[in-house]
Protein backbone atom coordinates (compact mmCIF):
# COMPACT_ATOMS: atom_id res chain seq x y z
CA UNK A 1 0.00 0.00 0.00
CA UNK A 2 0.92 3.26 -0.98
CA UNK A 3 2.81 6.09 1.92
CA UNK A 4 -0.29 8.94 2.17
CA UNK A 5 1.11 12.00 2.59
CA UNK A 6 -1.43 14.12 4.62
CA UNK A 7 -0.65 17.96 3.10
CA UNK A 8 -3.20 19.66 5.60
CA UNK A 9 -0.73 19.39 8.06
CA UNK A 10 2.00 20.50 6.39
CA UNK A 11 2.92 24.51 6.26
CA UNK A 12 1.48 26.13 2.83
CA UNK A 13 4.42 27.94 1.84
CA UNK A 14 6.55 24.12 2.29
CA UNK A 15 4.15 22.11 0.66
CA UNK A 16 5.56 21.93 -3.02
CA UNK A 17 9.24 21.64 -1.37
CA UNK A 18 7.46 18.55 0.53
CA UNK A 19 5.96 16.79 -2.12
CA UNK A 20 8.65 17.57 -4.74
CA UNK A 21 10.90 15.87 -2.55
CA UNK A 22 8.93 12.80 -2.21
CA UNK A 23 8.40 12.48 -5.64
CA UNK A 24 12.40 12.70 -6.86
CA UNK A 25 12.79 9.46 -3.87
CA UNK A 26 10.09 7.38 -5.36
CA UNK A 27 12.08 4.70 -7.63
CA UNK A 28 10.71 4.57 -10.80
CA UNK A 29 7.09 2.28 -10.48
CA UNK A 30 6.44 3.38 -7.15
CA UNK A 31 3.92 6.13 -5.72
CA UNK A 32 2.20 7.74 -2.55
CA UNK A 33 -0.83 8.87 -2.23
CA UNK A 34 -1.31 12.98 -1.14
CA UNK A 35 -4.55 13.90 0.95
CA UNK A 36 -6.13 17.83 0.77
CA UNK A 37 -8.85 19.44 1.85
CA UNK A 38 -9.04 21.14 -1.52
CA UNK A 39 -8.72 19.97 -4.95
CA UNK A 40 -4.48 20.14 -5.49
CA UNK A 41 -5.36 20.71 -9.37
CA UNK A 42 -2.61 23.37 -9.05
CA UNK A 43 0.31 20.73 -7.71
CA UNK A 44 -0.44 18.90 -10.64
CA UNK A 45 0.46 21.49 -13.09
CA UNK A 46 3.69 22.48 -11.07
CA UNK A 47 4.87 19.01 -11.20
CA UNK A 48 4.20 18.33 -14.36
CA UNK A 49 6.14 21.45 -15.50
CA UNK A 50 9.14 19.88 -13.62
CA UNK A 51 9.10 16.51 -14.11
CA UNK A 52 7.19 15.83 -17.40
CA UNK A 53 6.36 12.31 -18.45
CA UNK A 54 8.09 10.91 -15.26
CA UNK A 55 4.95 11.66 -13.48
CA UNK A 56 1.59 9.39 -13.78
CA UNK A 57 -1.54 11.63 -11.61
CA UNK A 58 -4.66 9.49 -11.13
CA UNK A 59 -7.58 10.81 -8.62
CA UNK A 60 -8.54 8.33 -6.13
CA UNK A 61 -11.57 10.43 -4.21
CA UNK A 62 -12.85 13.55 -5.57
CA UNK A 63 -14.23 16.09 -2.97
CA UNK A 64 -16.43 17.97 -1.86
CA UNK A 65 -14.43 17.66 1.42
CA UNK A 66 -11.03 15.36 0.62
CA UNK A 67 -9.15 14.74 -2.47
CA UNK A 68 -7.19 12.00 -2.39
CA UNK A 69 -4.46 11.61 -5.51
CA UNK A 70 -2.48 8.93 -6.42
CA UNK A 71 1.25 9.93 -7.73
CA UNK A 72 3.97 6.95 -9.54
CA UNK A 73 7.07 7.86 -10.57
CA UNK A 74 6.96 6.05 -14.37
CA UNK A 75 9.63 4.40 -15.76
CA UNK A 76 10.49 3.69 -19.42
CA UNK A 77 11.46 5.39 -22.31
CA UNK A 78 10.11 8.68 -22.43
CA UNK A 79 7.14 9.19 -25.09
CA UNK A 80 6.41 12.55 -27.13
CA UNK A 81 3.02 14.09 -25.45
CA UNK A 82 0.20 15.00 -27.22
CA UNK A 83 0.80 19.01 -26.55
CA UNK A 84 4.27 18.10 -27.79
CA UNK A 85 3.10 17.02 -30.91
CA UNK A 86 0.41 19.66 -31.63
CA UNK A 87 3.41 22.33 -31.02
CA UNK A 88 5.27 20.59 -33.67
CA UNK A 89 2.69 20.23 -36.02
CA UNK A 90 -0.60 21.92 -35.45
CA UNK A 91 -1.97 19.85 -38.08
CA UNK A 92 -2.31 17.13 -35.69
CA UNK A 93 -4.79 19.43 -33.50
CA UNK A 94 -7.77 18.60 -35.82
CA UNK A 95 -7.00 14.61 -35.13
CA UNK A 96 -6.95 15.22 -31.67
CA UNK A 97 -10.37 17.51 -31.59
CA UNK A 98 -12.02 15.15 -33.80
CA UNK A 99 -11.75 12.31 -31.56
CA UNK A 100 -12.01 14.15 -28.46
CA UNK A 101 -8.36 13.98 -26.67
CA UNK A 102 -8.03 17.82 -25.20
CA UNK A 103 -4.73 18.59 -25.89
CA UNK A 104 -5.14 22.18 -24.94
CA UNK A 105 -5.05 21.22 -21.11
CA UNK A 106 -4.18 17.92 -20.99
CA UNK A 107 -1.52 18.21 -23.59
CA UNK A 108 1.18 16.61 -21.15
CA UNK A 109 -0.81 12.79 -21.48
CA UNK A 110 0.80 10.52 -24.53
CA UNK A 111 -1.15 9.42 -27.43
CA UNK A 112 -1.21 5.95 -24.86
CA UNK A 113 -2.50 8.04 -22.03
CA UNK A 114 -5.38 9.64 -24.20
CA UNK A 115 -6.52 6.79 -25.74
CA UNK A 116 -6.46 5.01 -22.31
CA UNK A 117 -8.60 7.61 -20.44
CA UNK A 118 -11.01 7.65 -23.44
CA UNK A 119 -11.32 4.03 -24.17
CA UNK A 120 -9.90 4.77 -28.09
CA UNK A 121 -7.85 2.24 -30.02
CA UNK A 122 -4.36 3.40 -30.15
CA UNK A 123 -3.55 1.61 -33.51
CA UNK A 124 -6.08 3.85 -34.82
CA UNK A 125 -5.40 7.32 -33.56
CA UNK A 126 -1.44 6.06 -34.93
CA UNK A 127 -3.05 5.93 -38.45
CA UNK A 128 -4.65 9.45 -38.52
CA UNK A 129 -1.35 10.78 -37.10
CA UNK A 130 0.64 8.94 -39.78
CA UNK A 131 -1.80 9.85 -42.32
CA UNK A 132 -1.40 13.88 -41.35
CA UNK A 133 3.04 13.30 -41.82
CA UNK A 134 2.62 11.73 -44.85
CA UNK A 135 0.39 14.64 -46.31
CA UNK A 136 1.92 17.54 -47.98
CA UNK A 137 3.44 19.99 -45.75
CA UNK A 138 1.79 23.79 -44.79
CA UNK A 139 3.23 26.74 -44.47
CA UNK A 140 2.40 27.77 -40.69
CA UNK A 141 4.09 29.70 -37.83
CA UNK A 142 6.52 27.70 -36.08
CA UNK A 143 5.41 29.21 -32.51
CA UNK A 144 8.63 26.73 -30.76
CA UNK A 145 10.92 29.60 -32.51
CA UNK A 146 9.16 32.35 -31.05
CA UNK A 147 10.60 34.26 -27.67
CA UNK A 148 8.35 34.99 -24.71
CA UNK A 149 7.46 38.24 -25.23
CA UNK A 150 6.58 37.70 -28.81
CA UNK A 151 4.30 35.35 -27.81
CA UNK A 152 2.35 37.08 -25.21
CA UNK A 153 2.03 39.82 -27.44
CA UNK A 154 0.29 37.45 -30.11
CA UNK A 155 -2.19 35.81 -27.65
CA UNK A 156 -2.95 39.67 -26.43
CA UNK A 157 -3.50 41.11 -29.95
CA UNK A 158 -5.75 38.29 -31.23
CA UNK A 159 -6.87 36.01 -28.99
CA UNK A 160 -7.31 37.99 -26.02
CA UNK A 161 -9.01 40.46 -28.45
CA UNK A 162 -11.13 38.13 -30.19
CA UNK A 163 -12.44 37.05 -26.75
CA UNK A 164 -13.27 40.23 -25.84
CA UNK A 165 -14.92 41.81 -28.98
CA UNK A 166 -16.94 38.50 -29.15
CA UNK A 167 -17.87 37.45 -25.36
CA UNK A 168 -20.93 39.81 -25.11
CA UNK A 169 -22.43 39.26 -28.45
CA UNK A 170 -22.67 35.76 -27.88
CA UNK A 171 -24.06 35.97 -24.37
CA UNK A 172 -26.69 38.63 -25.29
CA UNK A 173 -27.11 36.24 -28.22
CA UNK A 174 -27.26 32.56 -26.07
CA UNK A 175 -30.17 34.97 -23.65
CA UNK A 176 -31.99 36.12 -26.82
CA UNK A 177 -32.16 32.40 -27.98
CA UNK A 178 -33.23 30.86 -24.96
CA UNK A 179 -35.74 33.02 -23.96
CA UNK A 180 -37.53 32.71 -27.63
CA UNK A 181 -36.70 28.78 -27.86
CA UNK A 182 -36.22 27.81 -24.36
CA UNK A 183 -39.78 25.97 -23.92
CA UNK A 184 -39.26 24.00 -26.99
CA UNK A 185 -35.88 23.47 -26.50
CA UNK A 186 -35.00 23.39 -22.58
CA UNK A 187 -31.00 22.88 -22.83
CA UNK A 188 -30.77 26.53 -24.45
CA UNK A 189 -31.55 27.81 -20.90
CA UNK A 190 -28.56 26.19 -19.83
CA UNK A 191 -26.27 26.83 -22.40
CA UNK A 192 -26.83 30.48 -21.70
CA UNK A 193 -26.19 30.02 -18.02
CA UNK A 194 -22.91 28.27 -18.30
CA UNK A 195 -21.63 30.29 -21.71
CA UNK A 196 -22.52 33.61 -19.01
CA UNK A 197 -20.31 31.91 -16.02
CA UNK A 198 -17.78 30.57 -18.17
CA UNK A 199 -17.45 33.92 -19.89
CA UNK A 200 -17.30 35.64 -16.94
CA UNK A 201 -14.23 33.50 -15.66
CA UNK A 202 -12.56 33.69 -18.73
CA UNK A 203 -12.33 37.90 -19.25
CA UNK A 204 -11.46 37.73 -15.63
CA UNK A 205 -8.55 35.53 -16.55
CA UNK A 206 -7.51 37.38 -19.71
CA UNK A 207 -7.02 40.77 -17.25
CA UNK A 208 -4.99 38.66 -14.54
CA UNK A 209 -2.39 37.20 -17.76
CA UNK A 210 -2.16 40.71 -19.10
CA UNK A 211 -1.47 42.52 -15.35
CA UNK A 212 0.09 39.91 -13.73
CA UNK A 213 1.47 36.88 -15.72
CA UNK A 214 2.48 38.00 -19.13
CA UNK A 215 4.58 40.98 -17.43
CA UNK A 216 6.41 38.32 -14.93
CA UNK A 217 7.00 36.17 -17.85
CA UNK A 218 8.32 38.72 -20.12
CA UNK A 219 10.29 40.47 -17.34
CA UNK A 220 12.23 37.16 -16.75
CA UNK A 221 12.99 37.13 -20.36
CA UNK A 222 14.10 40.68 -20.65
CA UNK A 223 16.64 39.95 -17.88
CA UNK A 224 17.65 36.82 -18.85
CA UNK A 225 19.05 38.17 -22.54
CA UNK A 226 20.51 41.59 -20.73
CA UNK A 227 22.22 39.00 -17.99
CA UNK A 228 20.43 40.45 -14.94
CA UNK A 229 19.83 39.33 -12.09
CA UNK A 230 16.13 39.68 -10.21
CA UNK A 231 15.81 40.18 -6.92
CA UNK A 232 13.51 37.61 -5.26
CA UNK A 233 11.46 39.97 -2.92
CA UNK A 234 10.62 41.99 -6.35
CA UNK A 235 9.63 38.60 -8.12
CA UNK A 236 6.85 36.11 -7.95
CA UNK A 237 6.94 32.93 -8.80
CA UNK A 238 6.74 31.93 -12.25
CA UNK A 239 6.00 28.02 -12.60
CA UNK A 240 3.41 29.37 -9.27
CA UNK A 241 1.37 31.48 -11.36
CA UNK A 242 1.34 29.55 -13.88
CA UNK A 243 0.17 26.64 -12.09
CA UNK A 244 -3.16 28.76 -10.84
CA UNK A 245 -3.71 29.89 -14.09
CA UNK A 246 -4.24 26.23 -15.43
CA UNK A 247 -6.27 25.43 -13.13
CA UNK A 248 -8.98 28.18 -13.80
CA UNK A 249 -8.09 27.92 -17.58
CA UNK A 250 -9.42 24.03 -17.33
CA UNK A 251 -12.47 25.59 -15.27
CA UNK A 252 -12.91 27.61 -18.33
CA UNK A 253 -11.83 24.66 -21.27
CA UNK A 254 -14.65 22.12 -18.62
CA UNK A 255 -17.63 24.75 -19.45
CA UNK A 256 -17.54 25.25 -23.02
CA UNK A 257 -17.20 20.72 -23.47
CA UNK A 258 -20.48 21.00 -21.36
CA UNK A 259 -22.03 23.59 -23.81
CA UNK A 260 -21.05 21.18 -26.00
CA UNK A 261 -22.51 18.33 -25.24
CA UNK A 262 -26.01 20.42 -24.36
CA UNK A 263 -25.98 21.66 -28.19
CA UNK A 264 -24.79 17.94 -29.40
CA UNK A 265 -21.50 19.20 -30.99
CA UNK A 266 -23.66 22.54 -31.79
CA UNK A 267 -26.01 20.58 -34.16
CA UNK A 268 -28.88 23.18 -35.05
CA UNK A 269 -32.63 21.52 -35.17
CA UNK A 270 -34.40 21.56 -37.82
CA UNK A 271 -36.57 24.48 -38.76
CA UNK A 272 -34.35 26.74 -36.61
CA UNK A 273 -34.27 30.82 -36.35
CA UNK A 274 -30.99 31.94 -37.58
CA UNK A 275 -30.26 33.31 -34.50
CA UNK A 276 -30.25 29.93 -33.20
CA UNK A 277 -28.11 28.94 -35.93
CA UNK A 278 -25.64 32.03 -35.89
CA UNK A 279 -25.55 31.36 -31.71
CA UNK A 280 -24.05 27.73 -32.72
CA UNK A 281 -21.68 29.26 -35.34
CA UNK A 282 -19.95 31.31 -32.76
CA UNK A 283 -19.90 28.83 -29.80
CA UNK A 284 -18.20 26.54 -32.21
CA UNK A 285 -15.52 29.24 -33.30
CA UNK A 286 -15.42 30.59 -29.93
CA UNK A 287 -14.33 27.16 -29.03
CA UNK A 288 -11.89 26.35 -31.57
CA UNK A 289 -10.07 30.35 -30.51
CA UNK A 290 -9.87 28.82 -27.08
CA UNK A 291 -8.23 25.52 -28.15
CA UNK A 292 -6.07 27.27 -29.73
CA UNK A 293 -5.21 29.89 -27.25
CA UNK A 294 -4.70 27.32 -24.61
CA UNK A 295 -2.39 25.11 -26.69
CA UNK A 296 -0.38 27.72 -26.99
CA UNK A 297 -0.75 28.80 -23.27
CA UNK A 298 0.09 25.01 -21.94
CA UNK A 299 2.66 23.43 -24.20
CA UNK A 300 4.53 26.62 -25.52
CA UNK A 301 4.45 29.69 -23.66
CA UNK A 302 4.26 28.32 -20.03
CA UNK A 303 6.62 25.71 -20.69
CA UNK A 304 9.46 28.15 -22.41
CA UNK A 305 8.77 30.40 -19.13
CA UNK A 306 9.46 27.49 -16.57
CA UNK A 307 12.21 26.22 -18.10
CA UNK A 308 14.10 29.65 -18.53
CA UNK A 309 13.01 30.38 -14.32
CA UNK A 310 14.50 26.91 -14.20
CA UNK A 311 17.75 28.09 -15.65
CA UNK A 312 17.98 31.16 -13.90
CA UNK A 313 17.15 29.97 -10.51
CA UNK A 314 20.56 27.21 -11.22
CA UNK A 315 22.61 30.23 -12.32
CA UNK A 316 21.36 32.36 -9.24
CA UNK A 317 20.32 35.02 -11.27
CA UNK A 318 17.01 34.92 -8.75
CA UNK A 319 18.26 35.76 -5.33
């Protein structure tokens, strides 16, 4: 049986140290089990960003009062992730979307993992993949290249802007179209609901990146290329706030799959008012944005920003 590791008695500040440290003894194959109070969503993205495929997460007992989580050091050869993938060659996104594997926020699983969690064959999902390499090649942006600060910059100008310009259209537009079709059609009433929630969460996040996060980020960079040093009372943890920001990002990525599955992959009824129709036009592009903008959140940006506080906290260039 596994070592739990009870983390509500353990100092907040001490906690990652704690359970870092447990992790790097485990010999590959072996695990302990953390208990919280709270969902440790958040742990799970800070690990990940430090130890990458070496670490398997599976939830043994999901709230509303204890969370109980599983964690194995894996052994093995290490496999390319999803997100990994998709950053090489975002032609590989539509495979991916198409059978349902959300490598936006889960982009750190293997094709193995995936098809695992969502009972899929992996000789199949192999095929499509192989079937995408062996097309002809697109000319694209090769984000990988690209330095921090470009990158925020991109997801400010058009994603961040496409969010906003669009968010209140299309939940005026989900309110029109539920009040009109709502008796006929009862899920519209909560589409609207969650599309105003999730919206809601989302702009809130998009001001927090642009104040908080992006800044950090691109601070670190700046002094990293001018070989500065930061001083650590001036400087927040990077891999930290990135690690929150996942979490509510998934809160975000979880609301839109339900508004999903309400409009049946936004399949319009028959006979339907084109507002009804131009309400599941835009959820469906609003959705495919935010895939997009978290790909490049999760397995680009975030990951370039970890690694370089990574090499700056070895060089001591954080003190």
């Amino acid at each position: 049986m596994p070592e739990v590791l009870d983390v509500t008695v353990i100092d907040t500040h001490l906690r990652q140290g704690v359970i870092f440290e447990k992790f790097d003894a485990l010999k590959p194959g072996k695990s302990f089990i953390i208990y919280n109070d709270d969902d440790p969503k958040p742990l799970y993205y800070q690990l990940l960003a430090a130890k990458g495929q070496t670490l398997l997460w599976d939830y043994l007992h999901i709230g509303p009062k204890e969370w109980r989580v599983k964690i194995t050091r894996k052994g093995g050869e290490r496999e390319e992730t999803v997100g990994e993938m998709v950053a090489k060659d975002s032609r590989k996104a539509a495979v991916f979307k198409s059978l349902g594997i959300n490598f936006a926020c889960e982009g750190g699983k293997t094709v193995r993992e995936a098809c695992d969690g969502d009972d899929l064959q992996l000789e199949d999902v192999t095929k499509q993949l192989s079937a995408i390499q062996k097309s002809s090649a697109i000319t694209e942006m090769n984000f990988l290249d690209w330095e921090i600060g470009s990158l925020c910059k991109f997801l400010i100008e058009l994603h961040h802007q496409y969010i906003k310009n669009n968010t209140p259209f299309i939940k005026d537009l989900a309110q029109k179209v539920a009040k009109i079709n709502g008796d006929k059609y009862p899920a519209l009433m909560r589409v609207s609901e969650i599309f105003s929630d999730t919206a809601e969460l989302l702009v809130l996040n998009l001001g927090e990146e642009e104040q908080i996060l992006f800044p950090l980020m691109i601070a670190l960079s700046e002094a990293f290329k001018k070989s500065e040093n930061i001083k650590r009372k001036n400087f927040d943890s990077v891999a930290a706030a990135i690690a929150a920001r996942q979490a509510e990002n998934e809160k975000v990525y979880e609301g839109l799959q339900n508004i999903k599955v309400l409009t049946n992959g936004y399949q319009v009824p028959p006979y339907s008012s084109y507002s009804h129709n131009l309400l599941f036009k835009m959820l469906s592009e609003f959705e495919d944005d935010l895939d997009f903008h978290l790909h490049l959140e999760n397995n680009i940006l975030f990951p370039k920003a970890i690694k370089l506080e990574n090499i700056m906290r070895a060089a001591k260039m954080i003190k």
